[in-house]
Protein backbone atom coordinates (compact mmCIF):
# COMPACT_ATOMS: atom_id res chain seq x y z
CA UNK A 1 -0.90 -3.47 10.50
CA UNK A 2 -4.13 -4.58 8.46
CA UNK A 3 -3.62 -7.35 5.69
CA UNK A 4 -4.35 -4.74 3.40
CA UNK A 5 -1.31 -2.72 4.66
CA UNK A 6 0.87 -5.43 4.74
CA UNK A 7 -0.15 -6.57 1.46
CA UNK A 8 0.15 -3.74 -0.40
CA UNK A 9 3.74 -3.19 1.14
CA UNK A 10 4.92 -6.45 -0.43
CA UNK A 11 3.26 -5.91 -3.38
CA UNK A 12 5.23 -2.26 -4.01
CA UNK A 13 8.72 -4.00 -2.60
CA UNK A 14 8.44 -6.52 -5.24
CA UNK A 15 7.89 -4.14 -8.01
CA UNK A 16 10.58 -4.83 -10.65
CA UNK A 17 10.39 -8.76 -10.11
CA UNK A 18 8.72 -10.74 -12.98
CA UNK A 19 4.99 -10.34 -12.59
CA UNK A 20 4.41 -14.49 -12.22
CA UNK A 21 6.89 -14.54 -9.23
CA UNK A 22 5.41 -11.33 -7.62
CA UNK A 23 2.19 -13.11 -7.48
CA UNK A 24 3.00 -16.09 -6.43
CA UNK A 25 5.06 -14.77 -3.44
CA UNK A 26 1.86 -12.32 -3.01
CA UNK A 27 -0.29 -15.54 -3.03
CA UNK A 28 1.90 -17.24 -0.08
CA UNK A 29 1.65 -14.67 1.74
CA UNK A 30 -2.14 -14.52 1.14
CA UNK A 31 -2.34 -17.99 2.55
CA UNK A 32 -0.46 -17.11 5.62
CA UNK A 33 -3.09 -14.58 6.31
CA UNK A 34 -5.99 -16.84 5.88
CA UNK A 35 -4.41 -19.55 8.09
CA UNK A 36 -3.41 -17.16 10.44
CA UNK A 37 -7.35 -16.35 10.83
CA UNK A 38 -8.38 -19.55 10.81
CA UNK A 39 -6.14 -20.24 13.57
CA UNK A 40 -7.96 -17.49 15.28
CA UNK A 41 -5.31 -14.89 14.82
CA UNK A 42 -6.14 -11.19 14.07
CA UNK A 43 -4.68 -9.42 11.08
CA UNK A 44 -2.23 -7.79 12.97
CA UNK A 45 -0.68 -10.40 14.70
CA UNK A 46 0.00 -12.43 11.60
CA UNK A 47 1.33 -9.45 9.98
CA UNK A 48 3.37 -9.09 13.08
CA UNK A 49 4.82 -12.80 12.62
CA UNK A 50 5.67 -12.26 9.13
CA UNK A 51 7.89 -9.39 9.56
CA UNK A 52 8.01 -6.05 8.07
CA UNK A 53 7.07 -6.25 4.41
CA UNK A 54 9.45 -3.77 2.83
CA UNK A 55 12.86 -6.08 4.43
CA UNK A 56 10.82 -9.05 3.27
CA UNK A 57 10.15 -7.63 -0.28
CA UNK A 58 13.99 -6.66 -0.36
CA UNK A 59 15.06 -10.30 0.97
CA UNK A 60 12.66 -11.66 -2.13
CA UNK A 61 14.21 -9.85 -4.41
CA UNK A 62 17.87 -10.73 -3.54
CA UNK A 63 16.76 -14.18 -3.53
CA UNK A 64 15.57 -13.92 -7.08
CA UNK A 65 18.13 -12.49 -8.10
CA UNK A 66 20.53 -15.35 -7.19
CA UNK A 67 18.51 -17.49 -8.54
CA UNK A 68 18.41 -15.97 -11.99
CA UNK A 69 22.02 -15.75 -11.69
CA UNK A 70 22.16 -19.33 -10.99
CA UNK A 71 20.23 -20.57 -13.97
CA UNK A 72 21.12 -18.40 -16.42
CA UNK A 73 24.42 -16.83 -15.81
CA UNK A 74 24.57 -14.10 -18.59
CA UNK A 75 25.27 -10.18 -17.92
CA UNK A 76 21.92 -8.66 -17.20
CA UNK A 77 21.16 -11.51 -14.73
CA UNK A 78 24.59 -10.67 -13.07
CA UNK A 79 23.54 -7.50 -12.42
CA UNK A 80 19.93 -8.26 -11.34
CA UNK A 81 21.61 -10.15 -8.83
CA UNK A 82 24.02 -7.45 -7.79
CA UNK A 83 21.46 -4.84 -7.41
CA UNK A 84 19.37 -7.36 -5.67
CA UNK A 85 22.24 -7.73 -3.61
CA UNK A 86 23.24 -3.94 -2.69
CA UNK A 87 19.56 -3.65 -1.21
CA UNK A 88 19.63 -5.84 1.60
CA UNK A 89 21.89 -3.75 3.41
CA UNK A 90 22.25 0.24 3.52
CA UNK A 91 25.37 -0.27 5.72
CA UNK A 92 27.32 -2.73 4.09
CA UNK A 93 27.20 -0.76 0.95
CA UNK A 94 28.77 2.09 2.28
CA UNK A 95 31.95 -0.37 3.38
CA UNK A 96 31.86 -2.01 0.87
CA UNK A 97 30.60 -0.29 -2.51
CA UNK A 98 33.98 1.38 -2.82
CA UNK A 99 35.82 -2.11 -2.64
CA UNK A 100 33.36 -3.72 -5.00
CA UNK A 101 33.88 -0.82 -7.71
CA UNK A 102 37.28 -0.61 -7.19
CA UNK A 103 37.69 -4.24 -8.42
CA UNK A 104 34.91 -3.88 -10.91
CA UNK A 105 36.99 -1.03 -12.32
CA UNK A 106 40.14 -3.44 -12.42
CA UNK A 107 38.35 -5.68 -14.06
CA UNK A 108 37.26 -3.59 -16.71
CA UNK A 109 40.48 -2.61 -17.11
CA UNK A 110 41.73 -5.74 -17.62
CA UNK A 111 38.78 -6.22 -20.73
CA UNK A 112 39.73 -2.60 -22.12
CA UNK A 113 43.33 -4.07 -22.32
CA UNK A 114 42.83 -7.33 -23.57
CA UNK A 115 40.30 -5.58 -26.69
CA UNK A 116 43.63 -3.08 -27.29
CA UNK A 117 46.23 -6.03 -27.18
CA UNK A 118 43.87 -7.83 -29.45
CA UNK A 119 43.51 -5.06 -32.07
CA UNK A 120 47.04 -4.64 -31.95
CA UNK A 121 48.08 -8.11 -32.51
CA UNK A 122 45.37 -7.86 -35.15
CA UNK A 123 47.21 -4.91 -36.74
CA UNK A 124 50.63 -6.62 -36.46
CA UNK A 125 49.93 -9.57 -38.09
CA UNK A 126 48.21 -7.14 -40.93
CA UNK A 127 50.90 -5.00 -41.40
CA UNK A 128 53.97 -5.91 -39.96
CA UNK A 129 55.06 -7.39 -43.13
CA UNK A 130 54.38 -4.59 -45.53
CA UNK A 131 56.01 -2.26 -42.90
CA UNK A 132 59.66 -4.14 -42.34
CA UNK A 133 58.93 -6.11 -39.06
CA UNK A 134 61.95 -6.67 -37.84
CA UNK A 135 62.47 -10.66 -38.50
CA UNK A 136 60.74 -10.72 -41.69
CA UNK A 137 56.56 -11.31 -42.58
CA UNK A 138 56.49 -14.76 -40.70
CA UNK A 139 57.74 -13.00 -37.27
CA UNK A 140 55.11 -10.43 -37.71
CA UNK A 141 52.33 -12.97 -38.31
CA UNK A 142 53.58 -15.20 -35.30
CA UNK A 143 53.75 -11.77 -33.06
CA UNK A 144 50.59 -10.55 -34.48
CA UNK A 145 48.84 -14.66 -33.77
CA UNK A 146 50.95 -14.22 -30.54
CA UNK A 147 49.81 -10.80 -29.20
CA UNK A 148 45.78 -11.79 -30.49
CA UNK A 149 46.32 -14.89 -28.21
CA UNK A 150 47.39 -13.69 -24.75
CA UNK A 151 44.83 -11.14 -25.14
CA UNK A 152 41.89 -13.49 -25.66
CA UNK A 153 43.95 -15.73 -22.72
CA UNK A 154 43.35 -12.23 -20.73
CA UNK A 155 39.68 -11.92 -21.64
CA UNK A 156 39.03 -15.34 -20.66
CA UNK A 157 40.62 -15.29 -17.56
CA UNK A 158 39.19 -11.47 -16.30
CA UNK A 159 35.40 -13.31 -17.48
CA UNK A 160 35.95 -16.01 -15.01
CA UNK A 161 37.53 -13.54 -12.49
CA UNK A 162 34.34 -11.62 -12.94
CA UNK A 163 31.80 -14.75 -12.11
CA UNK A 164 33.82 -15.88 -9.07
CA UNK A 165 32.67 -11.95 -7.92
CA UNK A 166 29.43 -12.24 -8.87
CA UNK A 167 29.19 -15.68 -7.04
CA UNK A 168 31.28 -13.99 -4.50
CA UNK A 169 28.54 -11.13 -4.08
CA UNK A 170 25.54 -13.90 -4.29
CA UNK A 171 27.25 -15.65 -1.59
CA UNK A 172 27.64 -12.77 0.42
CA UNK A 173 24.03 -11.69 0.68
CA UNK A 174 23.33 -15.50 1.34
CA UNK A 175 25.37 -15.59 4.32
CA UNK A 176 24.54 -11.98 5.31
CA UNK A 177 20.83 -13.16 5.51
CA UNK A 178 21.21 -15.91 7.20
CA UNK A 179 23.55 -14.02 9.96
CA UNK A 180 20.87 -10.97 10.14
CA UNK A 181 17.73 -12.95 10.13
CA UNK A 182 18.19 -14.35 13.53
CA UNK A 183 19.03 -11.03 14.99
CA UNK A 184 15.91 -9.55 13.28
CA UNK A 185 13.37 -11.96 14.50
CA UNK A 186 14.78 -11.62 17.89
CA UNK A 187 14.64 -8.53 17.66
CA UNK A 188 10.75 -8.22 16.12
CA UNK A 189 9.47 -10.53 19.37
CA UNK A 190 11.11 -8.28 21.65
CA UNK A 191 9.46 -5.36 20.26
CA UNK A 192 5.90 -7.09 19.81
């Protein structure tokens, strides 16, 4: 594979990623072409050692993700991360997509319920004493105060349930990488 070739590959793999980070990974890998050829290595042997652009473009990316995840820990960076994730490995999401959505679905759940408790503590506390709560207005305030509290207890303990899984997941593709790396460079020097 040309420099060219293997350039270009990156280049597409890393589509997506913020534009500065694209081209400073592009620019590393620029400089491992020119000191490959300055060692006196052709083209295609340094785009042999590097690996095959498109699992290097998808490792990147994962790695990117976590990082955003890392520093800024909000929703869409979550799910950068996630999706970053998914890609490394075709197999693994078969196995275990269904897992991971099942608990996402629980855990959505859990938000759905807390919002419903919440508006119905809210409406408790509203009209529970025009209606004849049974214990008089200030047991349908406390109920109402009562049922708003464990919800927002709920909410606050499904949001930390949901970082531990997206740390979970981060951690996951970190230790999957690591494990698969080895294999796959033994595996590229047996085939070169």
């Amino acid at each position: 594979m040309t420099r060219a070739e293997f350039m270009g590959r990156l280049r597409r793999g890393l589509v997506g990623m913020p534009t500065s980070a694209a081209a400073e990974i592009a620019a590393d890998y620029e400089i491992h072409f020119e000191d490959g050829l300055a060692a006196g290595r052709s083209e295609a042997e340094v785009a042999a050692a590097l690996g095959d652009p498109d699992r290097l473009a998808r490792e990147l990316r994962a790695e990117a993700g976590a990082q955003r995840w890392h520093q800024e820990k909000n929703p869409s960076a979550a799910a950068g991360a996630i999706l970053a994730v998914l890609g490394l490995g075709a197999i693994d999401l078969l196995i275990l997509l269904p897992i991971f959505m099942s608990v996402v679905g629980v855990l959505f759940g859990f938000f759905m319920a807390a919002i419903g408790v919440f508006i119905g503590g809210g409406a408790i506390m509203v009209a529970g004493p025009f209606a004849g709560f049974p214990g008089g207005p200030a047991a349908a305030i406390l109920a109402g105060l009562g049922l708003m509290a464990a919800a927002t207890a709920l909410a606050a303990l499904t949001a930390i349930a949901t970082i531990w899984l997206i740390n979970g997941t981060v951690w996951f593709a970190r230790l999957h990488y690591r494990l698969l790396k080895p294999a796959l460079d033994t595996q590229s020097q047996t085939e070169a």
